[in-house]
N, C-alpha and C. Protein backbone atom coordinates (compact mmCIF):
# COMPACT_ATOMS: atom_id res chain seq x y z
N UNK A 1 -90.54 -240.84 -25.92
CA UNK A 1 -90.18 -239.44 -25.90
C UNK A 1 -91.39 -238.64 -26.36
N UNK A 2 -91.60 -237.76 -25.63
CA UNK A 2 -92.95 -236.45 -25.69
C UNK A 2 -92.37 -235.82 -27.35
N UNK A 3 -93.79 -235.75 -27.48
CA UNK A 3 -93.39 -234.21 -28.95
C UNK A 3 -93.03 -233.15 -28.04
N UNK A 4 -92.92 -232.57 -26.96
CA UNK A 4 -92.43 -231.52 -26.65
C UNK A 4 -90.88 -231.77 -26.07
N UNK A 5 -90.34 -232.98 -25.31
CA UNK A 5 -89.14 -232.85 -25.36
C UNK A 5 -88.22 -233.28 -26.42
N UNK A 6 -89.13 -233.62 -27.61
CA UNK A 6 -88.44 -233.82 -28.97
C UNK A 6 -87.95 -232.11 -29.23
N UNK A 7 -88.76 -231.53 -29.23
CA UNK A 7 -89.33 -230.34 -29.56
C UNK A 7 -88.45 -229.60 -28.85
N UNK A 8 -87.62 -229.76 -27.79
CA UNK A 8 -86.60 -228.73 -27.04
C UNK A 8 -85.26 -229.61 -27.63
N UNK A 9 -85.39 -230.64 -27.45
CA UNK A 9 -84.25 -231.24 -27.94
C UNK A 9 -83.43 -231.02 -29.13
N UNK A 10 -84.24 -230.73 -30.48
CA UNK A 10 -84.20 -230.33 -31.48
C UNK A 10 -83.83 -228.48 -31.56
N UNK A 11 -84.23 -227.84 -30.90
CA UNK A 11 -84.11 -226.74 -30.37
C UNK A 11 -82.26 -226.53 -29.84
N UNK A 12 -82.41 -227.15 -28.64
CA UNK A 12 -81.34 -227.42 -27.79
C UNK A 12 -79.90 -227.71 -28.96
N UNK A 13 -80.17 -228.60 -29.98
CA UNK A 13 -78.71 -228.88 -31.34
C UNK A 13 -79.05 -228.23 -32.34
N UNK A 14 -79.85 -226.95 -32.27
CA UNK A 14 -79.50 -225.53 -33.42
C UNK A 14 -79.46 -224.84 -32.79
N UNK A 15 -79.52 -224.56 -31.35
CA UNK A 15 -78.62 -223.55 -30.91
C UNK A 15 -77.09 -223.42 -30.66
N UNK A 16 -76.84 -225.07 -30.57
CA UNK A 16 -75.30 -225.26 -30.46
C UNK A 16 -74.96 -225.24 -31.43
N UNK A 17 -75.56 -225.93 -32.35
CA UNK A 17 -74.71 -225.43 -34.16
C UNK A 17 -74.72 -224.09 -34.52
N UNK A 18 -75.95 -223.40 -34.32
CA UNK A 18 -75.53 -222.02 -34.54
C UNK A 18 -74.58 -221.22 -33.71
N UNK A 19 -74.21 -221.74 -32.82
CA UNK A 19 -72.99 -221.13 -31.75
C UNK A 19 -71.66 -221.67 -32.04
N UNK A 20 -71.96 -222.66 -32.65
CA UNK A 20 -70.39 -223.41 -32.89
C UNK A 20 -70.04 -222.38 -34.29
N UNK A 21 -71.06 -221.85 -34.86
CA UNK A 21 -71.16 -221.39 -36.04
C UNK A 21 -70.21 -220.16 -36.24
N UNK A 22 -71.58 -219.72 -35.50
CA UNK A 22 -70.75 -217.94 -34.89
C UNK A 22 -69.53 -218.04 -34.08
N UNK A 23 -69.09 -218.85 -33.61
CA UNK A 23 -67.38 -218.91 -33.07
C UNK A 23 -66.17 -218.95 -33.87
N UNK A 24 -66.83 -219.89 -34.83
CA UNK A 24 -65.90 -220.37 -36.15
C UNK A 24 -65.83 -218.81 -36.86
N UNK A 25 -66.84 -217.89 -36.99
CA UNK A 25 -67.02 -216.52 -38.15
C UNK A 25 -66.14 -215.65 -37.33
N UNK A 26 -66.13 -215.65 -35.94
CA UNK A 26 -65.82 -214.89 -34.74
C UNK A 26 -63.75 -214.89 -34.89
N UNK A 27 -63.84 -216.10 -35.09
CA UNK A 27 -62.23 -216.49 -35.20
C UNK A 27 -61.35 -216.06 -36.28
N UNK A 28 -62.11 -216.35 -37.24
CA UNK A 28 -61.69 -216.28 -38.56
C UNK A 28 -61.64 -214.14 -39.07
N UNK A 29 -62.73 -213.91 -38.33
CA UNK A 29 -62.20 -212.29 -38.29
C UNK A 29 -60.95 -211.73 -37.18
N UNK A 30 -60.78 -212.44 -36.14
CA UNK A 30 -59.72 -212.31 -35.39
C UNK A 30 -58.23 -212.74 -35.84
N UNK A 31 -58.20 -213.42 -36.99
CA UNK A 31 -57.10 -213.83 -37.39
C UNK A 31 -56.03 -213.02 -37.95
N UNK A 32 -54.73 -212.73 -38.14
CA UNK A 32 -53.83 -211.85 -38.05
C UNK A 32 -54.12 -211.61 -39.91
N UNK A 33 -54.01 -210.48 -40.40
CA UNK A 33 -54.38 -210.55 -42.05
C UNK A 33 -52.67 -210.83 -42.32
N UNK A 34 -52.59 -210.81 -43.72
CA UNK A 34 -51.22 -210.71 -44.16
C UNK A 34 -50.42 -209.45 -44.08
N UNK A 35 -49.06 -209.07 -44.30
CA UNK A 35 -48.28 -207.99 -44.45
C UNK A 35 -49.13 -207.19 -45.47
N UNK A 36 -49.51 -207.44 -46.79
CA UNK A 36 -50.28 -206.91 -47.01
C UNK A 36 -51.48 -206.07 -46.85
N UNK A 37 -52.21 -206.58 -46.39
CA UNK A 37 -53.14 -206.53 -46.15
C UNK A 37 -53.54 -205.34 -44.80
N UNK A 38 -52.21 -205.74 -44.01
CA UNK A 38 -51.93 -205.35 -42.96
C UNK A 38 -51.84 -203.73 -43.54
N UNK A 39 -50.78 -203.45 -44.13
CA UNK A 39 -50.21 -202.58 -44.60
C UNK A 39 -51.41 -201.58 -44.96
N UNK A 40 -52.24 -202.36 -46.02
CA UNK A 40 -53.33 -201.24 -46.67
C UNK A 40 -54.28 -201.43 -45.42
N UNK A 41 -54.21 -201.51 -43.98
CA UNK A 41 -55.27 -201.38 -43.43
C UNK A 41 -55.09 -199.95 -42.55
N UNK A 42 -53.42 -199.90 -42.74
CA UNK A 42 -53.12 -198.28 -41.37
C UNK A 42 -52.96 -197.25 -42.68
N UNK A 43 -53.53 -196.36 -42.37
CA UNK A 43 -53.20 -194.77 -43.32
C UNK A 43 -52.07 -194.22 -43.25
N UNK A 44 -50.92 -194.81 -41.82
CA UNK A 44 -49.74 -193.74 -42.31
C UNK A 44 -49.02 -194.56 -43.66
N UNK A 45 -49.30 -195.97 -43.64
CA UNK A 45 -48.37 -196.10 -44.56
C UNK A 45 -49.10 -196.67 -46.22
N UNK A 46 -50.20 -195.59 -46.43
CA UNK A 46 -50.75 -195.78 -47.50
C UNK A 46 -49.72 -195.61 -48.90
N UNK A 47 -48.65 -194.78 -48.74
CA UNK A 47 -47.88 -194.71 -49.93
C UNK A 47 -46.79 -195.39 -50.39
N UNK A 48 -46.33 -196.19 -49.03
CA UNK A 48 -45.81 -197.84 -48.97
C UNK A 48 -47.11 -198.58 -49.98
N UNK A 49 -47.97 -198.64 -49.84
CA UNK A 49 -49.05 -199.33 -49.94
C UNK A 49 -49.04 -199.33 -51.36
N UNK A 50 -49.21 -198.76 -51.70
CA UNK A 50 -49.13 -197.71 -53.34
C UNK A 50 -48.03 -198.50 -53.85
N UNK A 51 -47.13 -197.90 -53.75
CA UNK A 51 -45.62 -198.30 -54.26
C UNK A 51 -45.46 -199.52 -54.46
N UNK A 52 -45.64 -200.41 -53.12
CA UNK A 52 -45.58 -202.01 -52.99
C UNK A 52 -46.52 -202.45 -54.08
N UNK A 53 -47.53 -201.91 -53.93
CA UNK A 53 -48.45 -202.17 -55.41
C UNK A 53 -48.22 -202.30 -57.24
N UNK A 54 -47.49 -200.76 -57.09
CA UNK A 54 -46.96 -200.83 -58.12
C UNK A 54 -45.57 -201.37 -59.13
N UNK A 55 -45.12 -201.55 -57.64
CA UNK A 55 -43.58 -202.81 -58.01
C UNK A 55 -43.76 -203.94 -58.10
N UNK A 56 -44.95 -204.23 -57.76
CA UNK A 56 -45.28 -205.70 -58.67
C UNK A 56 -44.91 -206.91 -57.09
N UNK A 57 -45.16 -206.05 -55.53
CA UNK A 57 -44.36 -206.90 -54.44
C UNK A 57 -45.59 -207.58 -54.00
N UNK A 58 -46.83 -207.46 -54.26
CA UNK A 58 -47.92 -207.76 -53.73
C UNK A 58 -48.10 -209.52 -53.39
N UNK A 59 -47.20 -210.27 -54.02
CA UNK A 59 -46.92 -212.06 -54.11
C UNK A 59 -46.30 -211.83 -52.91
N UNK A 60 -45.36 -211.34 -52.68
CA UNK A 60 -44.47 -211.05 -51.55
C UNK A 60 -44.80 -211.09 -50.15
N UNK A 61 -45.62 -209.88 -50.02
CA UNK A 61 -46.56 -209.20 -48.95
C UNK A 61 -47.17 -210.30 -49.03
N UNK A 62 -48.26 -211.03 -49.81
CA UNK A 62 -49.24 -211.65 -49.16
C UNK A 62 -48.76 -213.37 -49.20
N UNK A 63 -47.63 -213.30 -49.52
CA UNK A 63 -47.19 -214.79 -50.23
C UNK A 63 -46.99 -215.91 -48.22
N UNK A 64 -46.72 -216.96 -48.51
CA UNK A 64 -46.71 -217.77 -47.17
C UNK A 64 -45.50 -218.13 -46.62
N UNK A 65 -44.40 -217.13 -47.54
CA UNK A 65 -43.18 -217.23 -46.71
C UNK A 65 -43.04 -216.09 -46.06
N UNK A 66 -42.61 -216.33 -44.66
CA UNK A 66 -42.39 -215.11 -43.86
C UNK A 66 -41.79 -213.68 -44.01
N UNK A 67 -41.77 -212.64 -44.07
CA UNK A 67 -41.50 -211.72 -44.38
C UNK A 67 -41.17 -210.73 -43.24
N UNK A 68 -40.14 -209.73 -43.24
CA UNK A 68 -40.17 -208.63 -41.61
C UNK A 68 -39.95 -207.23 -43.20
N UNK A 69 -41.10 -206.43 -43.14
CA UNK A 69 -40.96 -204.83 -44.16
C UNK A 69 -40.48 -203.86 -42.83
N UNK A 70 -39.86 -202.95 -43.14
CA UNK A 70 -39.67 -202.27 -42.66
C UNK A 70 -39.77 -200.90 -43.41
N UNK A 71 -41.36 -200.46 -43.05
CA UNK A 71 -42.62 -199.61 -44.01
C UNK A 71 -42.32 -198.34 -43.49
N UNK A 72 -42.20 -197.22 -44.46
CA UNK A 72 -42.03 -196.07 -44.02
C UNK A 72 -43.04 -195.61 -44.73
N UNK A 73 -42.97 -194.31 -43.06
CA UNK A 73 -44.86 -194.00 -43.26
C UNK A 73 -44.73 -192.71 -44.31
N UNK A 74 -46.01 -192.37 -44.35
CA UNK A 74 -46.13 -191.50 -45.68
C UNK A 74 -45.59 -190.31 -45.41
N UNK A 75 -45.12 -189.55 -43.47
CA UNK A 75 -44.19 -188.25 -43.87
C UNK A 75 -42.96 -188.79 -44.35
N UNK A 76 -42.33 -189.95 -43.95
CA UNK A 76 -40.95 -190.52 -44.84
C UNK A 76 -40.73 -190.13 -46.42
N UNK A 77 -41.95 -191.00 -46.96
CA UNK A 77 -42.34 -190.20 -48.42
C UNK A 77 -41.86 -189.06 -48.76
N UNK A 78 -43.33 -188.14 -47.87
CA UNK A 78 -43.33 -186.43 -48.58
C UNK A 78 -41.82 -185.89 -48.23
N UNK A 79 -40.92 -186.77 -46.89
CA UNK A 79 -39.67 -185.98 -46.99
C UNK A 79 -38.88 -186.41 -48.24
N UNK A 80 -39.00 -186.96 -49.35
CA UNK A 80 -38.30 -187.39 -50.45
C UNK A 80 -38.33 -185.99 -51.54
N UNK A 81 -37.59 -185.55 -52.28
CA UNK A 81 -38.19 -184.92 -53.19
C UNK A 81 -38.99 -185.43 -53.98
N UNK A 82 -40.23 -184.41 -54.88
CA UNK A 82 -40.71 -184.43 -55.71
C UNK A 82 -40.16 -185.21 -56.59
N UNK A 83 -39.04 -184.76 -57.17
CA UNK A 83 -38.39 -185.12 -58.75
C UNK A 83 -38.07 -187.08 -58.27
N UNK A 84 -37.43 -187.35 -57.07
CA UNK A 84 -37.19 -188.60 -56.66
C UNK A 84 -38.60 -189.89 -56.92
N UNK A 85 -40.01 -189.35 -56.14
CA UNK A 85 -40.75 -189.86 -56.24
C UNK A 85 -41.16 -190.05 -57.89
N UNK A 86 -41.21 -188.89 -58.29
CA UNK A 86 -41.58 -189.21 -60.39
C UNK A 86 -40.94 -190.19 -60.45
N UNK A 87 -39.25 -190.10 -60.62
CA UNK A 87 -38.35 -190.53 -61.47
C UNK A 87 -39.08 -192.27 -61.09
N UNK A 88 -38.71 -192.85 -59.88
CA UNK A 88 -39.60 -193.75 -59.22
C UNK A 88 -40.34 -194.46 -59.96
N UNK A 89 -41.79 -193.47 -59.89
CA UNK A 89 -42.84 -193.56 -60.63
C UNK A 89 -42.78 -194.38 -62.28
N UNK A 90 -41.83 -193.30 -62.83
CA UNK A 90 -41.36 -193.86 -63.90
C UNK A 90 -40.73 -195.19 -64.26
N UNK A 91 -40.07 -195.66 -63.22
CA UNK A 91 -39.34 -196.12 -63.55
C UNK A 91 -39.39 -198.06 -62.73
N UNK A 92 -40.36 -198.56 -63.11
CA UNK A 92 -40.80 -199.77 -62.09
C UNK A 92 -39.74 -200.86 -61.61
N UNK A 93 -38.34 -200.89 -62.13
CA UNK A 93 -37.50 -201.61 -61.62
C UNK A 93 -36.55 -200.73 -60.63
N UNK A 94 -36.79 -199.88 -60.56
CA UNK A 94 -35.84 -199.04 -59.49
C UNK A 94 -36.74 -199.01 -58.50
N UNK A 95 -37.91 -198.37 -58.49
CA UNK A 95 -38.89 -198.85 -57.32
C UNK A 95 -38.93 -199.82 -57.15
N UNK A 96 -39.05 -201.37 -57.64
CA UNK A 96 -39.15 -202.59 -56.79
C UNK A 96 -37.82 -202.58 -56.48
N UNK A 97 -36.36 -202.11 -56.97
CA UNK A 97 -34.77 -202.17 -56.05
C UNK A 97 -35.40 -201.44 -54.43
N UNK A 98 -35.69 -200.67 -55.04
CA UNK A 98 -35.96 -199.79 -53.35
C UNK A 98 -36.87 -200.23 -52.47
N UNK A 99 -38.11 -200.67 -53.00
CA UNK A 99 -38.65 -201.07 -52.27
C UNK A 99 -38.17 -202.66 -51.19
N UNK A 100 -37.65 -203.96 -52.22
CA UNK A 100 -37.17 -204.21 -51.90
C UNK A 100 -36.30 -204.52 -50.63
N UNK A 101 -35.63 -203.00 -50.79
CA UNK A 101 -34.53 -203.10 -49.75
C UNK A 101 -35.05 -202.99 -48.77
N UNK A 102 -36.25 -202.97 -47.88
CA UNK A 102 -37.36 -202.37 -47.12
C UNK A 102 -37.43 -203.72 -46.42
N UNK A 103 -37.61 -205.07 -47.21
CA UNK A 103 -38.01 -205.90 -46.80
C UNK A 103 -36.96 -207.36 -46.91
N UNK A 104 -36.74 -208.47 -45.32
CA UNK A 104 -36.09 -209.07 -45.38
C UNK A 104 -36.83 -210.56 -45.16
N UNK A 105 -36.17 -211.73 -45.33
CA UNK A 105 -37.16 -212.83 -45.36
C UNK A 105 -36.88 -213.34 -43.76
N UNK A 106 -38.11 -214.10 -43.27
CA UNK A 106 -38.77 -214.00 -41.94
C UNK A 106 -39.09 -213.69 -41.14
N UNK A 107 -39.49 -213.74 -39.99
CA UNK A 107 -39.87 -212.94 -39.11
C UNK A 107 -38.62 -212.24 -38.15
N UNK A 108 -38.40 -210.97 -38.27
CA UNK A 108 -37.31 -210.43 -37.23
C UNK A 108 -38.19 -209.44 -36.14
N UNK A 109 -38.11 -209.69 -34.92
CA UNK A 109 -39.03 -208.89 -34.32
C UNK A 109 -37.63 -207.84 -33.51
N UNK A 110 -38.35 -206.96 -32.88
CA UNK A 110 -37.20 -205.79 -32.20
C UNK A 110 -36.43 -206.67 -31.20
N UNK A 111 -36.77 -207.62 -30.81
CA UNK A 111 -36.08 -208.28 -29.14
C UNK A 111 -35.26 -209.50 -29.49
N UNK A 112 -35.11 -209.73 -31.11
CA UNK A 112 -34.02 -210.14 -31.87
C UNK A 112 -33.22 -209.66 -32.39
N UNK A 113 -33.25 -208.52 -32.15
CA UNK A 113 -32.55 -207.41 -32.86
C UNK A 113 -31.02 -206.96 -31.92
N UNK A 114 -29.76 -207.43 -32.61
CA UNK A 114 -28.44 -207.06 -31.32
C UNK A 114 -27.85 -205.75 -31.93
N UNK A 115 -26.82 -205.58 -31.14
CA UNK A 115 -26.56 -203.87 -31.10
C UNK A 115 -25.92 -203.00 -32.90
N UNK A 116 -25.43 -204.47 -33.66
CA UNK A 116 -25.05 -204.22 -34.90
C UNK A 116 -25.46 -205.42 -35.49
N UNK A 117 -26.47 -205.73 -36.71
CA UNK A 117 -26.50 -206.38 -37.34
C UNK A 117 -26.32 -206.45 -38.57
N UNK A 118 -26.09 -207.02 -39.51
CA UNK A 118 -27.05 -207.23 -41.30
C UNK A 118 -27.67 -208.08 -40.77
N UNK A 119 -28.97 -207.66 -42.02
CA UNK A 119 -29.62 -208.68 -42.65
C UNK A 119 -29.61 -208.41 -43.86
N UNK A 120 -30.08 -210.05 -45.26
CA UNK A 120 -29.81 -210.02 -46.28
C UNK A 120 -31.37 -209.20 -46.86
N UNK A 121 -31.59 -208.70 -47.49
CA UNK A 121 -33.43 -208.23 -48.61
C UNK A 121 -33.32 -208.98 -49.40
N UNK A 122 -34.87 -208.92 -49.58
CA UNK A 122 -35.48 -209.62 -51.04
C UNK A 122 -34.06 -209.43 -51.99
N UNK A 123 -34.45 -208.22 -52.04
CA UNK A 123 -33.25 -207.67 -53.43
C UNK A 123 -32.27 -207.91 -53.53
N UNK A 124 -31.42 -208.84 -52.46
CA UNK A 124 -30.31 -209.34 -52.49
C UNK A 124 -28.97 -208.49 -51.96
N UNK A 125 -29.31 -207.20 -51.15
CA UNK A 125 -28.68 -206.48 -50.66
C UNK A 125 -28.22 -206.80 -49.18
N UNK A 126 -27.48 -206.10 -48.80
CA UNK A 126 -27.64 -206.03 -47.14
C UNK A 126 -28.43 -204.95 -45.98
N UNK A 127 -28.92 -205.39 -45.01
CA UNK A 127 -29.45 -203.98 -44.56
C UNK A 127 -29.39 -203.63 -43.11
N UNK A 128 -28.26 -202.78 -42.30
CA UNK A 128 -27.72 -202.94 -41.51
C UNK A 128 -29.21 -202.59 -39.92
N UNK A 129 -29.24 -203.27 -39.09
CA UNK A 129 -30.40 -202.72 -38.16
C UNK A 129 -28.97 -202.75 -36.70
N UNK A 130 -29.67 -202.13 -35.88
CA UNK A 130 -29.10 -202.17 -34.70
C UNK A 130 -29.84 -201.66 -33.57
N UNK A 131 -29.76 -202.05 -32.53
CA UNK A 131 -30.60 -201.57 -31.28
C UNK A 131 -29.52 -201.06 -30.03
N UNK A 132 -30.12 -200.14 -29.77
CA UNK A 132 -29.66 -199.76 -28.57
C UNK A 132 -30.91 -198.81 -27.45
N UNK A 133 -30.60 -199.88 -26.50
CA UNK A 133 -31.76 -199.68 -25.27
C UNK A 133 -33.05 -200.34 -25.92
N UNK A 134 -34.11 -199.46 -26.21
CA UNK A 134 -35.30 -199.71 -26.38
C UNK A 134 -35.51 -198.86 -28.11
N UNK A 135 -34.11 -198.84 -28.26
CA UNK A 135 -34.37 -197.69 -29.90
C UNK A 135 -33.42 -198.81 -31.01
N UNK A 136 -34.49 -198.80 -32.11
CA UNK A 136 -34.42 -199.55 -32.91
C UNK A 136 -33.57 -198.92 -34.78
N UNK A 137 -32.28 -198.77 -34.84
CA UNK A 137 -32.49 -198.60 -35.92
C UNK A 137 -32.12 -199.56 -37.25
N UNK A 138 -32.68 -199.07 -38.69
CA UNK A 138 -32.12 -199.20 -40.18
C UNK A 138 -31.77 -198.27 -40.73
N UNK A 139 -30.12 -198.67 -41.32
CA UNK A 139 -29.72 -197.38 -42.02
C UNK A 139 -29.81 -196.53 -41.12
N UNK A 140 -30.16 -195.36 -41.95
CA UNK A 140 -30.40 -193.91 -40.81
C UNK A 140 -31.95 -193.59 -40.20
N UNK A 141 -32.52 -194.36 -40.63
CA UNK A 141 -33.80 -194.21 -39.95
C UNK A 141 -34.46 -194.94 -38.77
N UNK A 142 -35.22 -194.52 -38.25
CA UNK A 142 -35.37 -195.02 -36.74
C UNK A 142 -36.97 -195.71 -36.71
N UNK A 143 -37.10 -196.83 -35.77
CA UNK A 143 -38.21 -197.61 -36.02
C UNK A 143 -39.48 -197.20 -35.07
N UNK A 144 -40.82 -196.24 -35.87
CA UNK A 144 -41.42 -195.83 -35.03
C UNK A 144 -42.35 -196.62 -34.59
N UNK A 145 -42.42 -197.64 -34.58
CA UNK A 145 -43.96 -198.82 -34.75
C UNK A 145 -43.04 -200.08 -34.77
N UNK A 146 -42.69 -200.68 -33.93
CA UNK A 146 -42.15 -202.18 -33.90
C UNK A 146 -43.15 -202.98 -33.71
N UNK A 147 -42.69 -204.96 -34.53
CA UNK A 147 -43.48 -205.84 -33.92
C UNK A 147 -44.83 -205.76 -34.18
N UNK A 148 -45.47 -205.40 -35.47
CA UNK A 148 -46.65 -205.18 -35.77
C UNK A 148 -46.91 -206.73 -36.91
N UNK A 149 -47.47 -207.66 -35.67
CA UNK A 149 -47.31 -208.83 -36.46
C UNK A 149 -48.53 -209.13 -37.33
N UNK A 150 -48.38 -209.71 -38.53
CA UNK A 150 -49.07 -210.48 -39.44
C UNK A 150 -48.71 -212.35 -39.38
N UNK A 151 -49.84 -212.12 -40.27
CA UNK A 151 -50.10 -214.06 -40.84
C UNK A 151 -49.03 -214.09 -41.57
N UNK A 152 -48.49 -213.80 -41.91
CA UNK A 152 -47.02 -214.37 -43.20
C UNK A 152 -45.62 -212.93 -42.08
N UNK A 153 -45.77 -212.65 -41.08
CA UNK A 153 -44.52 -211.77 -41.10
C UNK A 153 -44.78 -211.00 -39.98
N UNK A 154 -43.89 -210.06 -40.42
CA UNK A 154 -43.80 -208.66 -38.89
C UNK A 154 -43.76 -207.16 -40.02
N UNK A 155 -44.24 -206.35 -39.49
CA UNK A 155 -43.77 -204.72 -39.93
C UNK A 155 -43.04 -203.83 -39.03
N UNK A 156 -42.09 -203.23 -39.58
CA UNK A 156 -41.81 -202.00 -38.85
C UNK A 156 -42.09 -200.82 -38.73
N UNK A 157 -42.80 -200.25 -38.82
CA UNK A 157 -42.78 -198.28 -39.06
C UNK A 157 -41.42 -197.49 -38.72
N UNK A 158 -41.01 -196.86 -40.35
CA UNK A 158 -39.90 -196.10 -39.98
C UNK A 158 -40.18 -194.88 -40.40
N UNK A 159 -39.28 -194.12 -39.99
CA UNK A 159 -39.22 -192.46 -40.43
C UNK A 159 -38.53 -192.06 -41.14
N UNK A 160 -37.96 -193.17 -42.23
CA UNK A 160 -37.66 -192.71 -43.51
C UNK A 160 -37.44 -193.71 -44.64
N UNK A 161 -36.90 -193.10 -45.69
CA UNK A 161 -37.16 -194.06 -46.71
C UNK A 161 -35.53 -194.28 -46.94
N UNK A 162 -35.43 -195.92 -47.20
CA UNK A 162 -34.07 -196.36 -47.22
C UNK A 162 -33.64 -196.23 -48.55
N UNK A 163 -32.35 -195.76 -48.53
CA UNK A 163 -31.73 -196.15 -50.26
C UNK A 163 -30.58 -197.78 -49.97
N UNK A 164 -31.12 -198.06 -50.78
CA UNK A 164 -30.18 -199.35 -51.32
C UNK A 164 -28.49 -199.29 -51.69
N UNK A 165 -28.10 -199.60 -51.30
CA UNK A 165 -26.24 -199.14 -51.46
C UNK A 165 -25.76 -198.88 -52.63
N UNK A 166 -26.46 -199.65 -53.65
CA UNK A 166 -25.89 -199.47 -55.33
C UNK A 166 -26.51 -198.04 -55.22
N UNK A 167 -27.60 -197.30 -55.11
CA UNK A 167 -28.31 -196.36 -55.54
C UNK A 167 -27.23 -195.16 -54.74
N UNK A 168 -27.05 -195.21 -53.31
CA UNK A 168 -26.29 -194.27 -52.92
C UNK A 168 -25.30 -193.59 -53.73
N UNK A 169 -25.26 -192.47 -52.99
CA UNK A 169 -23.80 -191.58 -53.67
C UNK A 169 -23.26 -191.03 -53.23
């Protein structure tokens, strides 16, 4: 063998390692992030983001059992009162009840979804969804963003913020 077709040869298996390289970096950014992660990556639902943070759900969101949130975006929020969001604020076991109720264990996507359902939440509640046609609802709010899948789950975007049945009145 020539020093020069040593010399391409050697050439020839660091260009394939460096390509096998960059495929492997290529993939690994293409990969679905977690609910988490997911969550703090869109701006409408930065105050989901917040909240989930501060209720202590963040094991949850990023944990490796499946998860379906059903995230209401931040006009959901500002339609809450003021005094609701403090009290909230204040109060870190009533925000993780509520938040909670937001989120059910595994993946439920919209095209599993029949015309009246429950499902059970984290929190141990029930939380009624139902579809009709191509319209998705929970509770009274309607699903603006279906099927937004993650590595551990699914999200929903809704247009409002759910109360939990004990909390109702």
């Amino acid at each position: 063998m020539t020093q020069q077709t040593a010399m391409a040869r050697a050439i020839s298996i660091l260009v394939l390692t460096a390509a096998a390289a960059l495929g492997g970096c290529a993939s690994m950014q293409n990969a679905p992030a977690t609910a988490a992660a997911t969550i703090a990556q869109k701006a409408e639902l930065s105050t989901f983001n917040t909240l989930a943070q501060q209720a202590g759900l963040s094991d949850v969101l990023n944990g490796s059992t499946p998860v379906t949130v059903f995230a209401p975006t931040n006009e959901a929020f500002a339609a809450l009162p003021a005094a609701t969001l403090d009290k909230l604020a204040k109060d870190p076991a009533q925000l993780k009840a509520l938040l909670s109720y937001h989120i059910v264990s595994g993946n439920v996507l919209s095209s599993s979804i029949q015309e009246n359902t429950t499902l059970p939440t984290i929190g141990g509640t029930k939380l009624g969804v139902s579809k009709a046609g191509d319209f998705v609802t929970v509770d009274d709010a309607m699903v603006t963003q279906a099927d937004i899948k993650t590595a551990n789950g699914v999200i929903h975007q809704i247009d409002r913020v759910l109360t939990p049945p004990a909390a109702k009145k």
